[in-house]
C-alpha atoms as a PDB file:
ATOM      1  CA  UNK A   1     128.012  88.931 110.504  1.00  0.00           C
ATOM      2  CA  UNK A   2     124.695  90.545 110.851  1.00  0.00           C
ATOM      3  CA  UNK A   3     122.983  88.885 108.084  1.00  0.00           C
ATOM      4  CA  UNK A   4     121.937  85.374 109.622  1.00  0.00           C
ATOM      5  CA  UNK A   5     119.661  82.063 108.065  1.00  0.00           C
ATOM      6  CA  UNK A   6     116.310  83.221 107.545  1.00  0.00           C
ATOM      7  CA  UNK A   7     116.737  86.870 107.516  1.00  0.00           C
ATOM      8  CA  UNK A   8     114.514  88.764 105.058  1.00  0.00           C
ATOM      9  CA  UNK A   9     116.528  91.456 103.190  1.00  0.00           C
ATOM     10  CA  UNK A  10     115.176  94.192 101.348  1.00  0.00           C
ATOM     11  CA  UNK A  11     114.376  93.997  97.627  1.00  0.00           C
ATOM     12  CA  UNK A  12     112.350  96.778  95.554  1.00  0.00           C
ATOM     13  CA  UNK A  13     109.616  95.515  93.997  1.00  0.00           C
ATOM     14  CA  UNK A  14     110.927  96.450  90.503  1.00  0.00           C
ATOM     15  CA  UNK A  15     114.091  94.353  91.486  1.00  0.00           C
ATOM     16  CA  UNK A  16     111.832  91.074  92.091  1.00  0.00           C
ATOM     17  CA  UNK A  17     109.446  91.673  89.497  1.00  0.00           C
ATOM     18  CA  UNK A  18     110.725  93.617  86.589  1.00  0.00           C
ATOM     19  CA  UNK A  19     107.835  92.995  83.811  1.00  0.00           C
ATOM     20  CA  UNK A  20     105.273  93.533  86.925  1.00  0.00           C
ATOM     21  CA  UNK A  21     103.261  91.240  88.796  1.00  0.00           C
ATOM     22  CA  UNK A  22      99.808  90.069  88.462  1.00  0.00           C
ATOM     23  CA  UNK A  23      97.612  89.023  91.311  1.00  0.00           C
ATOM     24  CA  UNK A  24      95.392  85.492  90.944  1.00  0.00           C
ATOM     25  CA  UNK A  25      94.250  85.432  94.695  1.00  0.00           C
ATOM     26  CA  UNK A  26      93.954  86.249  98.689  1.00  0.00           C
ATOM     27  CA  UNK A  27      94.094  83.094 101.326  1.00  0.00           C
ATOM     28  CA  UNK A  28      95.070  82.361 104.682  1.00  0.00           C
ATOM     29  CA  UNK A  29      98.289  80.471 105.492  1.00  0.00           C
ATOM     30  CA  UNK A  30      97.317  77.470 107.886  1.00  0.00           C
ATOM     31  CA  UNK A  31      99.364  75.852 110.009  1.00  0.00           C
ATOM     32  CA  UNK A  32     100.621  72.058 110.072  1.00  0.00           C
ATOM     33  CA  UNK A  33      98.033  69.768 112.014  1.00  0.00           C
ATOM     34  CA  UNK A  34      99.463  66.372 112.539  1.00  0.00           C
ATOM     35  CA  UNK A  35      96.950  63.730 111.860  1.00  0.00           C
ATOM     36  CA  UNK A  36      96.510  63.035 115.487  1.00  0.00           C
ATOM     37  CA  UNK A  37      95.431  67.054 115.753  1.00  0.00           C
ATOM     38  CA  UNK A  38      92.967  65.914 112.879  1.00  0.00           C
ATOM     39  CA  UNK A  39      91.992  63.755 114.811  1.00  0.00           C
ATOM     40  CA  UNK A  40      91.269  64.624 117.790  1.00  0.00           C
ATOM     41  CA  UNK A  41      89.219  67.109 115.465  1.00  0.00           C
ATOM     42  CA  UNK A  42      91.292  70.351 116.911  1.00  0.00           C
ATOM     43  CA  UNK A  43      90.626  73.904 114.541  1.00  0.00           C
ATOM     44  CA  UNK A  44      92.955  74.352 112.252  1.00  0.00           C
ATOM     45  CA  UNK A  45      94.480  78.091 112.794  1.00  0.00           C
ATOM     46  CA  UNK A  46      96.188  80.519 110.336  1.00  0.00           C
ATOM     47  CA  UNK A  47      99.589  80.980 110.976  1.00  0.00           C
ATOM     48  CA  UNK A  48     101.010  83.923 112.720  1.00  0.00           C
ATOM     49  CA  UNK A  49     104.205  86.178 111.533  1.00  0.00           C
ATOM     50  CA  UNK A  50     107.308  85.261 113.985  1.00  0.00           C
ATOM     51  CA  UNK A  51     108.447  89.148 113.848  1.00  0.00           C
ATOM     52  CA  UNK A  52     105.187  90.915 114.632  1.00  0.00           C
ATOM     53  CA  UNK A  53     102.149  88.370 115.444  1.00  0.00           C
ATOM     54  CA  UNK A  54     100.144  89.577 112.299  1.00  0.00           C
ATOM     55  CA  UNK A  55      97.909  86.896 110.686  1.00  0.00           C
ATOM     56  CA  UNK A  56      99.938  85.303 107.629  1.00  0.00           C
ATOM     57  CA  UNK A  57      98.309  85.196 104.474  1.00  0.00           C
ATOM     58  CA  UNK A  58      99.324  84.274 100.709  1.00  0.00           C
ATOM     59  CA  UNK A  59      99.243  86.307  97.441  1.00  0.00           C
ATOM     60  CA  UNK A  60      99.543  83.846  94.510  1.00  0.00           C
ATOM     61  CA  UNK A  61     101.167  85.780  91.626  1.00  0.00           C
ATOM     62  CA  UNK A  62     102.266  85.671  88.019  1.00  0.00           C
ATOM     63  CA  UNK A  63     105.544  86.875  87.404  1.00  0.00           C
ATOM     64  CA  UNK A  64     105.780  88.660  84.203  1.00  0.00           C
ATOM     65  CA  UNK A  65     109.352  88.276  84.031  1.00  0.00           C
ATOM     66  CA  UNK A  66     109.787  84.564  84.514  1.00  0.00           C
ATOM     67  CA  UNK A  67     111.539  82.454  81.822  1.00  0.00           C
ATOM     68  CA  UNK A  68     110.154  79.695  82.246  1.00  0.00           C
ATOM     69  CA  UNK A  69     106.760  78.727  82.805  1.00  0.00           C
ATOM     70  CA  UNK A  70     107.382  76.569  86.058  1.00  0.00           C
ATOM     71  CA  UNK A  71     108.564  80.083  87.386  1.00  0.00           C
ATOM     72  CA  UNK A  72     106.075  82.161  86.354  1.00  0.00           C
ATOM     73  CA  UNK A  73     103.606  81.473  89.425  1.00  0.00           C
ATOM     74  CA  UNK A  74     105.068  82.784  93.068  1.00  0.00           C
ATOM     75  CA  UNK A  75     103.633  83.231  96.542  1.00  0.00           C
ATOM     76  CA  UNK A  76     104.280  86.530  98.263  1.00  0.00           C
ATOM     77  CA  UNK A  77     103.473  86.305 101.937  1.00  0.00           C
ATOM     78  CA  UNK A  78     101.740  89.464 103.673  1.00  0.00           C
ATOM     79  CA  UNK A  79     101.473  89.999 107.628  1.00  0.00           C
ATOM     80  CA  UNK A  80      98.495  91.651 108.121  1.00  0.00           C
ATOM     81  CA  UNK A  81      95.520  91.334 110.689  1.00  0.00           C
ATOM     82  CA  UNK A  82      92.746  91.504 107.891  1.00  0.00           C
ATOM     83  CA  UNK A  83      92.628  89.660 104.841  1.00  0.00           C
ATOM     84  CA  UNK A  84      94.518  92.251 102.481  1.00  0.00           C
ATOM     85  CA  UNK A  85      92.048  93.355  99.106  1.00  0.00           C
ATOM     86  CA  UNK A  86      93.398  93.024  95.800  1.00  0.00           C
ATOM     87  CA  UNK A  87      93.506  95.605  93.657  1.00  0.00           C
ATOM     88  CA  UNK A  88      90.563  95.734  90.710  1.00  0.00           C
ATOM     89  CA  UNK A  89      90.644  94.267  87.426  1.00  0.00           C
ATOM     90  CA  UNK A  90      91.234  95.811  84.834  1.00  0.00           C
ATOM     91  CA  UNK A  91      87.745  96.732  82.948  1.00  0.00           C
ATOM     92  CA  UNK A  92      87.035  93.370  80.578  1.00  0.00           C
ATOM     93  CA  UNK A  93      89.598  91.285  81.587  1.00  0.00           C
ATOM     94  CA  UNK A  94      90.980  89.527  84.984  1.00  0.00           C
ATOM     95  CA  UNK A  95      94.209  91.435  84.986  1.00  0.00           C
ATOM     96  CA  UNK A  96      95.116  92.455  88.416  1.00  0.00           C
ATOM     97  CA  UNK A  97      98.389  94.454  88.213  1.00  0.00           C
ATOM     98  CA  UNK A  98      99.580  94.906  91.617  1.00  0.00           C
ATOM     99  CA  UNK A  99     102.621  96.865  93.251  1.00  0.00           C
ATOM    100  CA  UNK A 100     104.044  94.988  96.794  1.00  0.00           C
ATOM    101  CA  UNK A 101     104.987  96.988  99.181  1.00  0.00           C
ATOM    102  CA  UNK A 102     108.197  96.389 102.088  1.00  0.00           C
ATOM    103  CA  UNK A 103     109.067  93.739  99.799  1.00  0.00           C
ATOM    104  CA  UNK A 104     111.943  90.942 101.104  1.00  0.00           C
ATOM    105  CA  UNK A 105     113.591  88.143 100.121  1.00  0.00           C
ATOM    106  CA  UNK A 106     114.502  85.186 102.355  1.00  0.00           C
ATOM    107  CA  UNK A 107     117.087  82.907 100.213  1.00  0.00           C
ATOM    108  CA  UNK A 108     116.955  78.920 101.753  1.00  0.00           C
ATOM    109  CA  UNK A 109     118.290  75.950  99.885  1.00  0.00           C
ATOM    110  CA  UNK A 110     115.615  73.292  98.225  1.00  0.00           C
ATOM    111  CA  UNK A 111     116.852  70.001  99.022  1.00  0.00           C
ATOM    112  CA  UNK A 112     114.244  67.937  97.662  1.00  0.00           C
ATOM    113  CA  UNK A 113     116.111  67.240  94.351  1.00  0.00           C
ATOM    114  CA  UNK A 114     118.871  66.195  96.581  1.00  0.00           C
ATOM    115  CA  UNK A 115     119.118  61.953  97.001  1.00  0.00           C
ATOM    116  CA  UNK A 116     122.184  60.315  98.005  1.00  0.00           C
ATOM    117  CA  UNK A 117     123.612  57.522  95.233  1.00  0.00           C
ATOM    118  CA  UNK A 118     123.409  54.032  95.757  1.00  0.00           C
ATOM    119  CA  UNK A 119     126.994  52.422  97.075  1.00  0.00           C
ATOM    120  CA  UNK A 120     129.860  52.786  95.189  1.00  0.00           C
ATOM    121  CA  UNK A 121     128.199  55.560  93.272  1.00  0.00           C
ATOM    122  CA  UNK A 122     128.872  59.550  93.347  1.00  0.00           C
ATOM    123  CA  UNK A 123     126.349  61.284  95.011  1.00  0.00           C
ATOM    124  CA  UNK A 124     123.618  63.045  92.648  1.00  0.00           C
ATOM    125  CA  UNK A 125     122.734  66.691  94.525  1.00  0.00           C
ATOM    126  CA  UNK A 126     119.816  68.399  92.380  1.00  0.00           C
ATOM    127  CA  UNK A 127     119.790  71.249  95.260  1.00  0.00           C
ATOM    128  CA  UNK A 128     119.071  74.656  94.139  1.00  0.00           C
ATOM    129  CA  UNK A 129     118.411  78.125  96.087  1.00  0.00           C
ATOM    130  CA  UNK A 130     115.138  79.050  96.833  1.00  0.00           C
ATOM    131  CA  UNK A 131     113.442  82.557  97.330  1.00  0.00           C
ATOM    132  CA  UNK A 132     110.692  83.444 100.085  1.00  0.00           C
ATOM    133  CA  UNK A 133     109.138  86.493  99.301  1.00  0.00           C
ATOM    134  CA  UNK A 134     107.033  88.642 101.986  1.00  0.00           C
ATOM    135  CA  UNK A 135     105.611  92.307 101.819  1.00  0.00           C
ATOM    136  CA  UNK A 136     104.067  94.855 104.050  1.00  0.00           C
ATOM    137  CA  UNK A 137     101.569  95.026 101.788  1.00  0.00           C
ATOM    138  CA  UNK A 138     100.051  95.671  98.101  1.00  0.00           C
ATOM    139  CA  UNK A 139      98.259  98.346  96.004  1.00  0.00           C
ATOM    140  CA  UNK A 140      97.289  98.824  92.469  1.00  0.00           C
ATOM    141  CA  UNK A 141     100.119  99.206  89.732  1.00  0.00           C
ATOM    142  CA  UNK A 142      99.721 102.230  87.692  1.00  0.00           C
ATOM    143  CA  UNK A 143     100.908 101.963  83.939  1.00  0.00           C
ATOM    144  CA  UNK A 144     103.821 104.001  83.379  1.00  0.00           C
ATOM    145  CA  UNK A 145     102.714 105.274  80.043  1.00  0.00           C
ATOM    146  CA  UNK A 146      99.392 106.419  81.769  1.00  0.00           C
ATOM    147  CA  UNK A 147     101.612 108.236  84.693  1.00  0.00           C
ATOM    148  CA  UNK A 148     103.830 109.741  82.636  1.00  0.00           C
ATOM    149  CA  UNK A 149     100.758 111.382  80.755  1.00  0.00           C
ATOM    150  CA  UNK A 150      99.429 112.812  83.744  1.00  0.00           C
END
């Protein structure tokens, strides 16, 4: 099979985020330091994509579809060597509506919920699936009513 753990498979950015998106902010990914890194007072460095060596950095967005509100706030991870510019505001408010480019999803299981009973007890599994989403990159989101006027 071709599709392997940790492949990122193509999703249209109207697929992941039907409402929209809306970005907050720009920052760099860092990597781990270990505390004896820390200590020995090394630089922390931004992480690097594994696929093409790009810097790594993270678009915090609100998802304008989500259900609930522990949903409604995703990262979207873009390779790029500068720091990529979000789009403008819109005029009087902090709106940033914002179309991702090369959009993919990387499904991985979240085990944190996942604890194994006490003896003699079933075992309690809280798993759930997980999305990691990554773009080529972002650009302003034009209203459709506005496009289809034009």
């Amino acid at each position: 099979m071709a599709i392997t753990g940790g492949s990122r498979l193509p999703a249209g950015h109207d697929f992941v985020f039907p409402r929209g998106a809306l970005v907050m902010g720009v920052e760099p990914v860092l990597k781990f330091q270990s505390a004896d890194e820390r200590a020995k007072g090394l630089p922390v460095e931004q992480e690097k994509d594994k696929e093409n060596g790009l810097l790594v950095w993270s678009v915090l967005v609100i998802d304008q579809a989500a259900e609930r509100k522990t949903d409604a706030v995703v990262t979207v991870k873009i390779a790029a060597p500068h720091q990529p510019v979000p789009p403008k505001a819109i005029p009087g408010t902090d709106v940033r509506p914002v179309l991702f480019e090369g959009l993919t999803v990387t499904p991985w299981i979240d085990d944190k919920g996942c604890r194994a009973g006490a003896a003699g007890e079933r075992h309690r599994c809280r798993a759930k699936l997980g999305y990691s989403l990554r773009a080529t990159g972002m650009k302003p989101a034009v209203a459709k009513s506005a496009a289809k006027a034009a």
